[in-house]
C-alpha atoms as a PDB file:
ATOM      1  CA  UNK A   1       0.000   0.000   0.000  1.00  0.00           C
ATOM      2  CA  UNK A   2       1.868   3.338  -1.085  1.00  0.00           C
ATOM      3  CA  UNK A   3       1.316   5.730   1.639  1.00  0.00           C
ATOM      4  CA  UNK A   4       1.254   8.513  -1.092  1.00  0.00           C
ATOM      5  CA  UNK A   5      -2.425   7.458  -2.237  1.00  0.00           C
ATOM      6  CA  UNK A   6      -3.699   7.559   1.871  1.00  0.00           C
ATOM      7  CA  UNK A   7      -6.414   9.477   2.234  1.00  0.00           C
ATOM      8  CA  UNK A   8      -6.196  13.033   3.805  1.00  0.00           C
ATOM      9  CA  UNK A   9      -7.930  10.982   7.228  1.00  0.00           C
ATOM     10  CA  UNK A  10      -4.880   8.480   7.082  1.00  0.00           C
ATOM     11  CA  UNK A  11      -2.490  10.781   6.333  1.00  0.00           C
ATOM     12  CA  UNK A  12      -3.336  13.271   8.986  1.00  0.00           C
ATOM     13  CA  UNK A  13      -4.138  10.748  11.831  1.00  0.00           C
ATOM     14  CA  UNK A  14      -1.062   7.961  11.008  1.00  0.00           C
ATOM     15  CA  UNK A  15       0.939  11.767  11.358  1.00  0.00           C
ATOM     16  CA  UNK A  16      -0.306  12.667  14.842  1.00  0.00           C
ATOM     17  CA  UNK A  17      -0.008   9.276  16.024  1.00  0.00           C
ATOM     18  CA  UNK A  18       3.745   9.344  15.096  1.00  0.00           C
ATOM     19  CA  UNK A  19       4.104  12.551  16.949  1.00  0.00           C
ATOM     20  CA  UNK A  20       2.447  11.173  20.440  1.00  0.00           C
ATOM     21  CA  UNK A  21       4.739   7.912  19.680  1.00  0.00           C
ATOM     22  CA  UNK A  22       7.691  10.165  19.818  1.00  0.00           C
ATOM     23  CA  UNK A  23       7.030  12.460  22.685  1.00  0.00           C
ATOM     24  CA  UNK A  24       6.486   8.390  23.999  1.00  0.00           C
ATOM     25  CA  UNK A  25       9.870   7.546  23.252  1.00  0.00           C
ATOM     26  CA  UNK A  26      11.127  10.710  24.251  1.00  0.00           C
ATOM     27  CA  UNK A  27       9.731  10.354  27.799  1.00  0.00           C
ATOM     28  CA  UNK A  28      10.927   6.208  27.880  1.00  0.00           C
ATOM     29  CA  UNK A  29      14.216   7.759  26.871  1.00  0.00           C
ATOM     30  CA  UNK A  30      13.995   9.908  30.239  1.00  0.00           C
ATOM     31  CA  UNK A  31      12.665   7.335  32.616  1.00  0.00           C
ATOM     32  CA  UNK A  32      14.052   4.251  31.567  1.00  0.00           C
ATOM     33  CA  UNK A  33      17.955   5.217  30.516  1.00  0.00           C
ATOM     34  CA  UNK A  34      18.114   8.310  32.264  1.00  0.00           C
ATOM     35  CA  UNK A  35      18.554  11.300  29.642  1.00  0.00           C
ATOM     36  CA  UNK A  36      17.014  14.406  31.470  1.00  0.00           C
ATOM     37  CA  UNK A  37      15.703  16.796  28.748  1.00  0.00           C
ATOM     38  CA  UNK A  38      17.163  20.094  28.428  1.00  0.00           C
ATOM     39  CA  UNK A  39      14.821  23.185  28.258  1.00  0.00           C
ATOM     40  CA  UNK A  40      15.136  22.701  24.519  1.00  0.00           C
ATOM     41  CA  UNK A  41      14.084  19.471  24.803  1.00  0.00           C
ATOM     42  CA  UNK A  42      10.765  20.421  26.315  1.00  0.00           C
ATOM     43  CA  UNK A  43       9.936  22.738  24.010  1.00  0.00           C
ATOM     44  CA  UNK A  44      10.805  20.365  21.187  1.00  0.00           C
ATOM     45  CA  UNK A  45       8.101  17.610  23.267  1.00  0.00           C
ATOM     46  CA  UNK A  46       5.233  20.884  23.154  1.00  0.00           C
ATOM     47  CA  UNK A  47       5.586  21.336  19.542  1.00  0.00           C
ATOM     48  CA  UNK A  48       5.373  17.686  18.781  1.00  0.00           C
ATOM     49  CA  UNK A  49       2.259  17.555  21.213  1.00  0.00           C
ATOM     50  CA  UNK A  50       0.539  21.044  19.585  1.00  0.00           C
ATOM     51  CA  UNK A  51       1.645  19.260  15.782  1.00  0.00           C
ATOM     52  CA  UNK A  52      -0.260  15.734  17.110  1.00  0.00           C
ATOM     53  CA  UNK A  53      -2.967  17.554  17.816  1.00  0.00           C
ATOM     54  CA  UNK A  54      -3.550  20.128  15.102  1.00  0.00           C
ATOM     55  CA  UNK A  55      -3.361  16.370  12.758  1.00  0.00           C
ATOM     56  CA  UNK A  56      -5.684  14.101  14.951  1.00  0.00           C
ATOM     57  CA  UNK A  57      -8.458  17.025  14.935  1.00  0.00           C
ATOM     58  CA  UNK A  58      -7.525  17.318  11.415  1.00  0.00           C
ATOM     59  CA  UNK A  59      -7.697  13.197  10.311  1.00  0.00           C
ATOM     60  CA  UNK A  60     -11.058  13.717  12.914  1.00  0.00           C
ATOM     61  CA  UNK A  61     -12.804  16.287  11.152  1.00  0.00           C
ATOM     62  CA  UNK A  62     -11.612  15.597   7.606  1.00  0.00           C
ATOM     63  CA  UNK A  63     -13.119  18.476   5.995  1.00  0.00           C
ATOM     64  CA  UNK A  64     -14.951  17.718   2.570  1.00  0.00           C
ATOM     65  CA  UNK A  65     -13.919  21.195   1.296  1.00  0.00           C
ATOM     66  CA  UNK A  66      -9.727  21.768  -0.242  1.00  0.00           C
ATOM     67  CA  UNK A  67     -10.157  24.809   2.082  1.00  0.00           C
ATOM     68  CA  UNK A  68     -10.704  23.242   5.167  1.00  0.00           C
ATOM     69  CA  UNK A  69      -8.135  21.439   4.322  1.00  0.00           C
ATOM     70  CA  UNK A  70      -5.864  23.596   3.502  1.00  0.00           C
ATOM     71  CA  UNK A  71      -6.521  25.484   7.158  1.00  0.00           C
ATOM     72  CA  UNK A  72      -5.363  22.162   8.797  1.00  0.00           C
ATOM     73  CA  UNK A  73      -2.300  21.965   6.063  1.00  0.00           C
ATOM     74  CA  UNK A  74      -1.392  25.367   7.336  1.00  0.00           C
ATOM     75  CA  UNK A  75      -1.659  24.901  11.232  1.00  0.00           C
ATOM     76  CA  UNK A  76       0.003  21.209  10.968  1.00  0.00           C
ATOM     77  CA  UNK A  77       2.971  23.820   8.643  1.00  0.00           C
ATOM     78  CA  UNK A  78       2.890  26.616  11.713  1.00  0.00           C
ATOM     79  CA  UNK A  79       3.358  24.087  14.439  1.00  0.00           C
ATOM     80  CA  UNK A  80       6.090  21.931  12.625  1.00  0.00           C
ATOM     81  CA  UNK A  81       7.960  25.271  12.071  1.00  0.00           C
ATOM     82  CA  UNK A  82       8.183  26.081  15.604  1.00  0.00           C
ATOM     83  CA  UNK A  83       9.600  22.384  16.126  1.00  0.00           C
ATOM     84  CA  UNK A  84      11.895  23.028  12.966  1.00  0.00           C
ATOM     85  CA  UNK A  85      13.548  26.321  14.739  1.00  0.00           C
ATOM     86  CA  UNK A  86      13.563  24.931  18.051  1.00  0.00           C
ATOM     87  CA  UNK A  87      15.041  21.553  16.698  1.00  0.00           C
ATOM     88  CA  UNK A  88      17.599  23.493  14.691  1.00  0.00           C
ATOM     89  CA  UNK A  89      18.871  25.794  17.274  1.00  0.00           C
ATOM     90  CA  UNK A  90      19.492  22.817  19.205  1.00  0.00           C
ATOM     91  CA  UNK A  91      21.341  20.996  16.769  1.00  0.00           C
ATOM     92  CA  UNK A  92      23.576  24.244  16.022  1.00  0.00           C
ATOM     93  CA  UNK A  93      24.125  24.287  19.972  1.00  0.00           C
ATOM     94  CA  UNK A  94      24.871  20.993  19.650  1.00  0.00           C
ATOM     95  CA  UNK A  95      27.550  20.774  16.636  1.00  0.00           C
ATOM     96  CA  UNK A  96      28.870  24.449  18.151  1.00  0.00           C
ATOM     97  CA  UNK A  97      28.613  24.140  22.315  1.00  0.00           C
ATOM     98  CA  UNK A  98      29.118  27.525  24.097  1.00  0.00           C
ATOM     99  CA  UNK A  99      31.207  25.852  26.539  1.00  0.00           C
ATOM    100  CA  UNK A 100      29.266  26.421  29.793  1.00  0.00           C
ATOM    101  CA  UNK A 101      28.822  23.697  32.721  1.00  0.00           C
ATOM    102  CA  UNK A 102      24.536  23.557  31.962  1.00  0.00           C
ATOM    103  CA  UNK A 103      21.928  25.184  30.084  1.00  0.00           C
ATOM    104  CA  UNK A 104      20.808  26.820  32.998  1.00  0.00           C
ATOM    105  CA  UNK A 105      17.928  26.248  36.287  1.00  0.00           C
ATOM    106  CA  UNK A 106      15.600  23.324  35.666  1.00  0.00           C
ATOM    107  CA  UNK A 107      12.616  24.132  33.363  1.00  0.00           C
ATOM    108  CA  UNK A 108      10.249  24.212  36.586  1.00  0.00           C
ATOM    109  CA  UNK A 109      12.373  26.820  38.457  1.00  0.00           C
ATOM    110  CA  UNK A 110      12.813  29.011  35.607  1.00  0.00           C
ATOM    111  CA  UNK A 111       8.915  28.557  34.829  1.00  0.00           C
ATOM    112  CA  UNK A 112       7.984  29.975  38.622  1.00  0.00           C
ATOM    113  CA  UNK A 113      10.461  32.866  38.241  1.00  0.00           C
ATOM    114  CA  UNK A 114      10.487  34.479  35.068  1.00  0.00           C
ATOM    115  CA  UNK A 115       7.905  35.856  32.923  1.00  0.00           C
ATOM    116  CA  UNK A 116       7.260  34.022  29.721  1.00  0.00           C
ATOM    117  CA  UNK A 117       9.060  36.575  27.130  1.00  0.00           C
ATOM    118  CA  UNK A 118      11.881  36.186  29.190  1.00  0.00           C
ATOM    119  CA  UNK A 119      11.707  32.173  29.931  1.00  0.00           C
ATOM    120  CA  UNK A 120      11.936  31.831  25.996  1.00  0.00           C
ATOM    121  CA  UNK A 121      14.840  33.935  25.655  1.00  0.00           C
ATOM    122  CA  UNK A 122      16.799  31.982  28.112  1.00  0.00           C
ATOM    123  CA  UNK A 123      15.430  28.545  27.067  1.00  0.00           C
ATOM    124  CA  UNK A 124      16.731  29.411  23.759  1.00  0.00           C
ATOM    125  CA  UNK A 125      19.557  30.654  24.177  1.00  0.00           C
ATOM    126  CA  UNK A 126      20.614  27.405  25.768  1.00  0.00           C
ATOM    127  CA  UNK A 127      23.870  26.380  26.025  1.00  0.00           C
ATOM    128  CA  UNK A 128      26.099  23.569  27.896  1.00  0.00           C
ATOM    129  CA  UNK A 129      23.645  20.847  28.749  1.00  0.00           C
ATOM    130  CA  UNK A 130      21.949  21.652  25.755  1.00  0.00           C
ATOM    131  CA  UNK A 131      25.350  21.013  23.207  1.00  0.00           C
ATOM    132  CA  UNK A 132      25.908  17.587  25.189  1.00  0.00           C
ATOM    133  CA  UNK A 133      24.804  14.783  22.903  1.00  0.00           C
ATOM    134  CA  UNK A 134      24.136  11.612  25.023  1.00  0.00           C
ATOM    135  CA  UNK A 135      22.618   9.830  22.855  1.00  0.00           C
ATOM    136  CA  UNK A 136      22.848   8.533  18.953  1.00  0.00           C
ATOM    137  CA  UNK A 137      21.337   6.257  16.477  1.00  0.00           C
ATOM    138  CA  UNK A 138      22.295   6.135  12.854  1.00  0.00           C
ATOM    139  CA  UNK A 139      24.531   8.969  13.771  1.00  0.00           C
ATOM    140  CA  UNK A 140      22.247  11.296  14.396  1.00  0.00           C
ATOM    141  CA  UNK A 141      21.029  12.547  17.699  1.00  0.00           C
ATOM    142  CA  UNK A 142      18.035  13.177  19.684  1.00  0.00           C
ATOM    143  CA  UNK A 143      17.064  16.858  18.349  1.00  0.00           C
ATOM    144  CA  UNK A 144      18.409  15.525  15.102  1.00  0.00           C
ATOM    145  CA  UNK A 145      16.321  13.281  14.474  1.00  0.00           C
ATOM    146  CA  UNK A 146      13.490  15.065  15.831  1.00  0.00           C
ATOM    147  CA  UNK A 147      14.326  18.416  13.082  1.00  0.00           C
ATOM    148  CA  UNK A 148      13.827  15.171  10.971  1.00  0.00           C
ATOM    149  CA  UNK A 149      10.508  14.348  11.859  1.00  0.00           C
ATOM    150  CA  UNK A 150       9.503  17.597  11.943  1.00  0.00           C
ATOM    151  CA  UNK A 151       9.938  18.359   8.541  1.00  0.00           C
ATOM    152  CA  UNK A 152       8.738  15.367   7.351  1.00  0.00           C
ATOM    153  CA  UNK A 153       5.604  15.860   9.255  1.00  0.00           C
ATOM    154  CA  UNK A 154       5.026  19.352   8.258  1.00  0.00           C
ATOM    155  CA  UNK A 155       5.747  17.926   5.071  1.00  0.00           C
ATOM    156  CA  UNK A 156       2.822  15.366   4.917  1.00  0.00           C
ATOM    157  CA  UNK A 157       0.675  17.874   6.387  1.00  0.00           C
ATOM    158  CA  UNK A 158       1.282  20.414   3.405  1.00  0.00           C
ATOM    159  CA  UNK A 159       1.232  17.402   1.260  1.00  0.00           C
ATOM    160  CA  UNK A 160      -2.406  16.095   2.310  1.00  0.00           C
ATOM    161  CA  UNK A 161      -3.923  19.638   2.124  1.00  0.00           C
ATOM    162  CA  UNK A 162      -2.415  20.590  -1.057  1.00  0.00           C
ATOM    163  CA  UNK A 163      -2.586  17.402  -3.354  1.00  0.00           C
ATOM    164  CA  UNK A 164      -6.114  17.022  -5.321  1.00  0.00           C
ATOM    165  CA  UNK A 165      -8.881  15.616  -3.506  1.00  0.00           C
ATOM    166  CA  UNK A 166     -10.406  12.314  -4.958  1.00  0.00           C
ATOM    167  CA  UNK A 167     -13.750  10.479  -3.505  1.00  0.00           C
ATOM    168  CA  UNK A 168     -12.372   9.666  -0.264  1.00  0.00           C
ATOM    169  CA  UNK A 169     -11.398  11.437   2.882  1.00  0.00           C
END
């Protein structure tokens, strides 16, 4: 079965499935072998979690009309975006670490003390913790492979909104 012919439904709900299944993995990774996540990692977990969603509602509703369609397209494109930057900036911290002992407080502290504008500036400008790669597969590591998914996700999203509708969902 060539996943290219899948139905806007299949497309969009196989696509949020596969971003709950990695936010899955991501928190096994944490529990079971002990990588703590790095602020970046969080945010890289909320914009899988906000991308799963905007594609379940969308495989859910399955809108009859290439507009509706297109909406979805463009929210599953918004929120795979904000995973793309946040994935890439921690890749580039990554492949260029500032040199510092940790990226910072935990999340929670940082949460409780700071206002938000100023939580996202520090959480990305991460550094230290945030260039350590502690895990690999294939070469590749953790916010590797998740720029990966991302843009392959906000691929099939565009994908499923933009190609011709036929006489299924």
């Amino acid at each position: 079965m060539n996943p290219l012919r899948w139905s806007f439904r299949t497309l969009m709900l196989v696509g949020g499935v596969a971003c709950f299944a990695l936010i899955g993995f991501a928190i096994y990774s944490q529990l079971q072998w002990g990588l703590q996540p790095c602020p970046l990692c969080i945010f890289q977990r909320i914009a899988f979690a906000a991308l799963g969603l905007v594609l379940l509602v969308a495989g859910a509703h399955a809108p009859r009309g290439q507009g509706g369609r297109r909406v979805y397209g463009l929210l599953g494109l918004a929120a795979a975006a904000v995973g793309i930057g946040v994935a890439g900036r921690h890749v580039w911290l990554q492949m260029h670490p500032p040199g510092f002992v940790s990226c910072g407080a935990p999340f929670a502290f940082m949460r409780q003390t700071m206002d938000t504008p100023t939580l996202i500036q520090k959480v990305l400008t991460g550094s230290g913790d945030c260039g350590t790669i502690d895990w690999t597969f294939l070469g590749l590591s953790m916010p590797a492979w998740s720029l990966l998914w991302f843009v392959l996700l906000g691929a099939v999203a565009v994908y499923a909104a933009w190609r011709p509708q036929r006489g299924r969902n």
